[in-house]
C-alpha atoms as a PDB file:
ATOM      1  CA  UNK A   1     -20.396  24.861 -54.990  1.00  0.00           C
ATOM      2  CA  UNK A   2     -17.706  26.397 -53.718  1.00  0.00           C
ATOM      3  CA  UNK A   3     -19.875  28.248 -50.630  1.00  0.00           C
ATOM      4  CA  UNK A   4     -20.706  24.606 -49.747  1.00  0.00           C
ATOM      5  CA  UNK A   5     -17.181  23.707 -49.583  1.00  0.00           C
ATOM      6  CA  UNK A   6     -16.754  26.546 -47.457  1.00  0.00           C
ATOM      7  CA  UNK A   7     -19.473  25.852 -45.088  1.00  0.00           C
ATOM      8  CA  UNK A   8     -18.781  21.531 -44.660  1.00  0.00           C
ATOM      9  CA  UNK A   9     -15.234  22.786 -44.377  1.00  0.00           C
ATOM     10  CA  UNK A  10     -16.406  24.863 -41.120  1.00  0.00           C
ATOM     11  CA  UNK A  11     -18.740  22.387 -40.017  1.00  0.00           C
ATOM     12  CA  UNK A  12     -16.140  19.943 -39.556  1.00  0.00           C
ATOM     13  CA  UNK A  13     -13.303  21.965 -38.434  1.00  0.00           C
ATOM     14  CA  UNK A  14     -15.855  23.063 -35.339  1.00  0.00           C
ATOM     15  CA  UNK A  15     -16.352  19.453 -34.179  1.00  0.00           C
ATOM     16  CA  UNK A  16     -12.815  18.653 -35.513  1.00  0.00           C
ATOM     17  CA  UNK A  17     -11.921  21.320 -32.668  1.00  0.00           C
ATOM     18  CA  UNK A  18     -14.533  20.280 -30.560  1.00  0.00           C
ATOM     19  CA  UNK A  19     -13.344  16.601 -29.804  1.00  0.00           C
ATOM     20  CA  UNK A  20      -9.983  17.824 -29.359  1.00  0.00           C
ATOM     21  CA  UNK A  21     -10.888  20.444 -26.786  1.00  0.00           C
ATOM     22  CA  UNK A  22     -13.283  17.536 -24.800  1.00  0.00           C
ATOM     23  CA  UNK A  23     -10.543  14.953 -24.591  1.00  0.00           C
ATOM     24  CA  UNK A  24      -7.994  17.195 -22.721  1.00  0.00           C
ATOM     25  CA  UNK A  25     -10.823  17.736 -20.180  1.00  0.00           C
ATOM     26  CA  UNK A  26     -10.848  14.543 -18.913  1.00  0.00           C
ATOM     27  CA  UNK A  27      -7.164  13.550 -18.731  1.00  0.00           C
ATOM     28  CA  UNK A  28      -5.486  13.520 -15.332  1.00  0.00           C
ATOM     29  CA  UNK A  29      -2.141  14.966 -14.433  1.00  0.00           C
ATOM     30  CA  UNK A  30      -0.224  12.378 -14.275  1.00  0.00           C
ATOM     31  CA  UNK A  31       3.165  13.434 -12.250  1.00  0.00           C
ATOM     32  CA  UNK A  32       6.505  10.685 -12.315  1.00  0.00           C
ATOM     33  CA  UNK A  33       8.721  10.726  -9.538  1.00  0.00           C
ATOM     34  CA  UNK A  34      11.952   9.200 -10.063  1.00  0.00           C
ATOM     35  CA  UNK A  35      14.207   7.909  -6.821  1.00  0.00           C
ATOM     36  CA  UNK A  36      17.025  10.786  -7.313  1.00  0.00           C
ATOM     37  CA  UNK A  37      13.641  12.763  -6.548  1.00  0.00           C
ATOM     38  CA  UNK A  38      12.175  11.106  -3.803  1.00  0.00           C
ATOM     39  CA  UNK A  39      15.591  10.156  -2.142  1.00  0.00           C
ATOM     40  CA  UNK A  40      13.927   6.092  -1.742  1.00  0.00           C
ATOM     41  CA  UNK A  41      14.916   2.861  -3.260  1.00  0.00           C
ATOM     42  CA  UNK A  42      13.704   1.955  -6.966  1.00  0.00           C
ATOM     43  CA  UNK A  43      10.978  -0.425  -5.836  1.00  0.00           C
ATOM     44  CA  UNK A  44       7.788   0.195  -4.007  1.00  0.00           C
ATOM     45  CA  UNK A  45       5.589  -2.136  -3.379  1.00  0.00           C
ATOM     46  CA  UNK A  46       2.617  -1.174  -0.815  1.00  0.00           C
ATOM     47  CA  UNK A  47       0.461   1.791  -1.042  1.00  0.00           C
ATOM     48  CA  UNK A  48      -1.843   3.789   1.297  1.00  0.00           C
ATOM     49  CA  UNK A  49      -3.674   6.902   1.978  1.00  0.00           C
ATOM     50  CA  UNK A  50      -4.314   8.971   5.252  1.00  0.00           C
ATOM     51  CA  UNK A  51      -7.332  10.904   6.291  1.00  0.00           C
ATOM     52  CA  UNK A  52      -5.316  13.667   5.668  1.00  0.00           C
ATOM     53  CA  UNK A  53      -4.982  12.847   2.321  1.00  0.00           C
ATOM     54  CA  UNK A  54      -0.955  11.751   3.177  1.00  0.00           C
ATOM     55  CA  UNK A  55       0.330   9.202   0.824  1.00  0.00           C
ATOM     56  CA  UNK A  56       2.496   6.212   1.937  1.00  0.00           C
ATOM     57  CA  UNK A  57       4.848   3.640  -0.020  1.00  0.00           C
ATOM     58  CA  UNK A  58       6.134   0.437   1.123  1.00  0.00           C
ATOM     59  CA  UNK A  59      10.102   1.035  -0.637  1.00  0.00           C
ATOM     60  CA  UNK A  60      13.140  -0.563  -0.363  1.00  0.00           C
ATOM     61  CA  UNK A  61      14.413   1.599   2.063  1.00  0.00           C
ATOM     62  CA  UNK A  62      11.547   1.923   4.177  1.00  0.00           C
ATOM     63  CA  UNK A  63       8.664   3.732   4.437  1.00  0.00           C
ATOM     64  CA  UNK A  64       8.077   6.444   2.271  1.00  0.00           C
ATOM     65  CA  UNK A  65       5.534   9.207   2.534  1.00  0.00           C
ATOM     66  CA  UNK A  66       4.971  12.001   0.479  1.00  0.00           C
ATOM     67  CA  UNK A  67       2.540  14.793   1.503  1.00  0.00           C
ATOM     68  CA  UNK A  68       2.285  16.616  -1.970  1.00  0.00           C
ATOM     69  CA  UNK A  69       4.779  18.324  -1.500  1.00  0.00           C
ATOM     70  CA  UNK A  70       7.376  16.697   0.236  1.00  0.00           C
ATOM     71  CA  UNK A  71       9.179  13.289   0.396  1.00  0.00           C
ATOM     72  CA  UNK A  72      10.167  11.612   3.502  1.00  0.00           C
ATOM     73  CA  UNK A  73      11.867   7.764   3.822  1.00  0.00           C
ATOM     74  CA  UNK A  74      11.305   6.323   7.560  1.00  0.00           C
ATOM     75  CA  UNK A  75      13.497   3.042   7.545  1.00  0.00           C
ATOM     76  CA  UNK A  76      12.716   0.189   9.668  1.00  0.00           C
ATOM     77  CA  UNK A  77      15.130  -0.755  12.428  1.00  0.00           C
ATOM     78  CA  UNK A  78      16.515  -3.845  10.603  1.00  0.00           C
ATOM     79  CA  UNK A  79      17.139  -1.266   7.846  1.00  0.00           C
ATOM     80  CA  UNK A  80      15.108  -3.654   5.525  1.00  0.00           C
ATOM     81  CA  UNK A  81      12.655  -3.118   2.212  1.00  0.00           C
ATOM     82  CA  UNK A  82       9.024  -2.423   3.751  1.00  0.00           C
ATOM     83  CA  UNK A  83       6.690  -5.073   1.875  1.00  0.00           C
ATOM     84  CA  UNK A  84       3.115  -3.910   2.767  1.00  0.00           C
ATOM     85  CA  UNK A  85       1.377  -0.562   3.873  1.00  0.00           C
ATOM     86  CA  UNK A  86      -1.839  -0.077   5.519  1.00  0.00           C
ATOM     87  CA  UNK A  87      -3.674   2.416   7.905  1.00  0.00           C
ATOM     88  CA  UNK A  88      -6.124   1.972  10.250  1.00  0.00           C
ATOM     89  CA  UNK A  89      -9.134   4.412  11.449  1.00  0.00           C
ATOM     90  CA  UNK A  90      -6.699   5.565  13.374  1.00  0.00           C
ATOM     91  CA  UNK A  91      -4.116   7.318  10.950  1.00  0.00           C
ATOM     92  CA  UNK A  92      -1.878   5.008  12.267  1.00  0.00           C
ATOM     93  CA  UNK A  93       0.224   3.327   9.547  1.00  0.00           C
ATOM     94  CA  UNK A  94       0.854  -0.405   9.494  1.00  0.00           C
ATOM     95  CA  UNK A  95       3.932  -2.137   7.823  1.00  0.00           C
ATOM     96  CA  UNK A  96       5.574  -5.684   7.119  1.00  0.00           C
ATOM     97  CA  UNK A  97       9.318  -5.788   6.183  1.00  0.00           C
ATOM     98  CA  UNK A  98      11.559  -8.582   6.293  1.00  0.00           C
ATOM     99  CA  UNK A  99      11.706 -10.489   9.367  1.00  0.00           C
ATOM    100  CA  UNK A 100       9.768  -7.135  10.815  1.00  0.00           C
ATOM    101  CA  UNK A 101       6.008  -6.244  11.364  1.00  0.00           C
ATOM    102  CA  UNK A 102       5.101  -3.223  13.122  1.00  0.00           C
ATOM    103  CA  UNK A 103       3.131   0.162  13.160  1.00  0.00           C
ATOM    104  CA  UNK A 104       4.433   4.051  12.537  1.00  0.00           C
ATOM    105  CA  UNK A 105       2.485   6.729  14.900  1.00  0.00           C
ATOM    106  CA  UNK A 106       3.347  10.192  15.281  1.00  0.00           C
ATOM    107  CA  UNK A 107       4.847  11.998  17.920  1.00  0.00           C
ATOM    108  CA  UNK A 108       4.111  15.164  19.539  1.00  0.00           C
ATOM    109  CA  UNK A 109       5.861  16.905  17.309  1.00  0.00           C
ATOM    110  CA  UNK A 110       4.830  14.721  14.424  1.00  0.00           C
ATOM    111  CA  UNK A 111       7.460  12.957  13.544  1.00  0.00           C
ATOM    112  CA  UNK A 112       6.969   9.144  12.495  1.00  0.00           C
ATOM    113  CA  UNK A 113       8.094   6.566  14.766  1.00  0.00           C
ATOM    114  CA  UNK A 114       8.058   2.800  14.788  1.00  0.00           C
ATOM    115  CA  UNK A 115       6.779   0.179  16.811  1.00  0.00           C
ATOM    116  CA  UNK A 116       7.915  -3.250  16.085  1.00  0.00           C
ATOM    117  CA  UNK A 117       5.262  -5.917  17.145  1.00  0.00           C
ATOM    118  CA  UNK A 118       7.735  -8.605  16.946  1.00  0.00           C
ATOM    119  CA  UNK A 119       7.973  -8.807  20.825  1.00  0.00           C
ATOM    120  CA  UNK A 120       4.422 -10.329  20.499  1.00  0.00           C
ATOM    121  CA  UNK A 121       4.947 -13.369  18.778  1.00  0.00           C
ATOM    122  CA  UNK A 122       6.656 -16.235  20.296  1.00  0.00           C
ATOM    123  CA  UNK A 123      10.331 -16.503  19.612  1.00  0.00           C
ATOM    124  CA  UNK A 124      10.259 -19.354  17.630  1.00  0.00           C
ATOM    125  CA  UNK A 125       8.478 -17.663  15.017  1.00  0.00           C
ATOM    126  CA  UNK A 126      10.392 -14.147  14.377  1.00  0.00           C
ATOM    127  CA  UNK A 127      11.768 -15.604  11.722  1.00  0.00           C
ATOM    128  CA  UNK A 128       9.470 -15.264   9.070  1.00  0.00           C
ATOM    129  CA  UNK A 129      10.862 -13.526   5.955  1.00  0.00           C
ATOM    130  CA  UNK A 130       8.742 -11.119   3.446  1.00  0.00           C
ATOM    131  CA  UNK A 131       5.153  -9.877   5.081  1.00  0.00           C
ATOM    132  CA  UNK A 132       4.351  -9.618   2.013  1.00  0.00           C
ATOM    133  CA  UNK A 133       0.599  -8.144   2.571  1.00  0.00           C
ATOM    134  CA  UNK A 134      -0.857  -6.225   5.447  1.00  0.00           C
ATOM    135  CA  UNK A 135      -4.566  -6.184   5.717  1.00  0.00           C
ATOM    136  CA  UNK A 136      -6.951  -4.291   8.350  1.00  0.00           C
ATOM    137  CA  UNK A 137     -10.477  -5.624   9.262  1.00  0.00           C
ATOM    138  CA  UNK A 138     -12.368  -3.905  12.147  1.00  0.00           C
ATOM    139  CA  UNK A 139     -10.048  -4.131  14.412  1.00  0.00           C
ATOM    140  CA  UNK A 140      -8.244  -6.527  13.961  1.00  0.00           C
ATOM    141  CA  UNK A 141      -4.439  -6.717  11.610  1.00  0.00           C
ATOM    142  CA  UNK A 142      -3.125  -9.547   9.496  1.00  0.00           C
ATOM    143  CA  UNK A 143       0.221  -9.488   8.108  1.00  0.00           C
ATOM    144  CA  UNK A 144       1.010 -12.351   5.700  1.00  0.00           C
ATOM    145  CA  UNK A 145       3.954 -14.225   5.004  1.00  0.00           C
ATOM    146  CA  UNK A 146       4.455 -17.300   3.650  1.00  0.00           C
ATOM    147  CA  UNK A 147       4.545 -19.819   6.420  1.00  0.00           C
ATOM    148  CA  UNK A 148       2.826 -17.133   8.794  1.00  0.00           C
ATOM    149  CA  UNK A 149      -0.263 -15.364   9.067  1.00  0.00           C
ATOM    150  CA  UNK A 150      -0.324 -13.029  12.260  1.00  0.00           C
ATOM    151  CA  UNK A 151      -3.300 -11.870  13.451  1.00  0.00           C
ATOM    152  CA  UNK A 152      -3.160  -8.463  15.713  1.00  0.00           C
ATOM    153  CA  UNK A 153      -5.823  -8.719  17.630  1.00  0.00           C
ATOM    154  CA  UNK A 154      -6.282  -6.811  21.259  1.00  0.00           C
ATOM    155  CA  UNK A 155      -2.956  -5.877  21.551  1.00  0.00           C
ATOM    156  CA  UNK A 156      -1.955 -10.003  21.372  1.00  0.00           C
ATOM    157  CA  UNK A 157      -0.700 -12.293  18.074  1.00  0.00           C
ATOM    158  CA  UNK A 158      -2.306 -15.079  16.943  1.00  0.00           C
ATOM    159  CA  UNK A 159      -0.158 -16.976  14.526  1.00  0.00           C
ATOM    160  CA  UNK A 160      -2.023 -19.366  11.938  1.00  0.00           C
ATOM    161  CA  UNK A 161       0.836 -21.657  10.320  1.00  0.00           C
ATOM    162  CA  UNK A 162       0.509 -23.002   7.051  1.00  0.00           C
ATOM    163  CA  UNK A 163       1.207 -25.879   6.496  1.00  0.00           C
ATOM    164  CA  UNK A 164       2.559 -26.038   2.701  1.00  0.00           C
ATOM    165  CA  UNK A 165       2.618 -22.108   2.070  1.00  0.00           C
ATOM    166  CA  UNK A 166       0.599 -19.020   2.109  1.00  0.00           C
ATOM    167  CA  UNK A 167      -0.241 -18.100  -0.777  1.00  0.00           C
ATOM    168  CA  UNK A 168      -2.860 -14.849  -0.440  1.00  0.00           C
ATOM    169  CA  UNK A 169      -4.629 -13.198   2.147  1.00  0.00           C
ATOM    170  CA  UNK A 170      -7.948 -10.571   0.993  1.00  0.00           C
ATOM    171  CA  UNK A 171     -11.274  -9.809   2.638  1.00  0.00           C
ATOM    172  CA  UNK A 172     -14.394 -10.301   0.991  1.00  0.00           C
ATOM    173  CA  UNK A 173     -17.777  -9.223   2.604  1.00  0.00           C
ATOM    174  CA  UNK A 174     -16.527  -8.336   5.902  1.00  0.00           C
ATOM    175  CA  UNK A 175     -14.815 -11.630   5.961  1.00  0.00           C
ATOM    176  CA  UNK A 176     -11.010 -12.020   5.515  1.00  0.00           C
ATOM    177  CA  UNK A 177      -9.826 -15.276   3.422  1.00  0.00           C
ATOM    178  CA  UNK A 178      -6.206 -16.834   2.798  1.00  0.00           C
ATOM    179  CA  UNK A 179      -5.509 -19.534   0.662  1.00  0.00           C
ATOM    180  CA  UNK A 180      -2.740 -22.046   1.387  1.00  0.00           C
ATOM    181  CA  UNK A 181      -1.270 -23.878  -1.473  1.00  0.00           C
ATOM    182  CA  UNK A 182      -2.874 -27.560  -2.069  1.00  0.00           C
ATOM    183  CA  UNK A 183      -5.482 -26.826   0.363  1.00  0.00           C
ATOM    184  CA  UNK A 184      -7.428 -23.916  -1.278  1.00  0.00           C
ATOM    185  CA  UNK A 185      -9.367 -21.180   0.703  1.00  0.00           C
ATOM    186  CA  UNK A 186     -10.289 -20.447   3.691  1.00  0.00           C
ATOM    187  CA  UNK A 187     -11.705 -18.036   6.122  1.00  0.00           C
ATOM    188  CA  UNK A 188      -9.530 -17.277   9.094  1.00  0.00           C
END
């Protein structure tokens, strides 16, 4: 009796061990930054990756990228919270701020720089608030706020006005959709 003891005893210390061994496997490192770290505001709200793997924040302060290694904060010129991140084909980086819309490119030597696109739309409309989402399809940019959605499209802006409120802008199939409050969805 007591050699079977012995041996269940084994038995299920093995695949006690066992399952304990497989779950650390699969668990990813999972690294916090806090802002004393990464020298930004404490909110970020957009997110996007480069081809180069390059990772980019929409923060308070501005745009924030962080390489793996280190942190870098690129404000906007209207020193203002960067709402909405995204990057073209192109590596080149596409923001919306308050009462800013725009692009970051690099330089010769690298360095980020931005390009506001506000000179594009008509003056009457530069006053738009949050761009709260930036979305890329072909090639073609929408940044969405809530009374505006401007449409990049060969080097020009096309403004569609809402005429309660914005509410979302997304692309489904190849196909990019906002919905306007009372009036539902709608392809644009």
């Amino acid at each position: 009796m007591n050699y079977c003891f012995r041996f269940l005893f084994l038995i299920l210390s093995i695949i006690s061990v066992d399952s304990f061994a497989q779950g650390t496997i699969s668990k990813p490192q999972i690294f916090n930054y806090s802002s004393s770290i990464y020298k930004g505001g404490l909110q970020n709200w957009g997110v996007a990756q480069d081809s180069k793997g390059v990772m980019y924040f929409g923060n308070n302060e501005g745009l924030l990228s962080f390489d793996g290694r280190n942190w870098r904060i690129y404000p906007l010129p209207n020193a203002t919270v960067v709402r909405s991140v995204a990057i073209d084909k192109n590596d080149r980086i596409y923001v919306g701020g308050q009462d800013e819309l725009g692009y970051f490119e690099g330089d010769e030597k690298g360095m980020l720089i931005f390009h506001s696109l506000k000179d594009k739309i008509q003056e009457g409309e530069r006053f738009f608030s949050d761009v709260w989402h930036t979305e890329i399809l072909g090639d073609d940019i929408f940044f969405h706020t809530s009374l505006y959605i401007f449409r990049l499209s060969h080097n020009k802006i096309i403004v569609d006005r809402a005429k309660s409120s914005w509410q979302f802008l997304g692309q489904v199939n190849g196909k990019m959709f906002a919905h306007e409050a009372g009036n539902g969805f709608d392809a644009i």
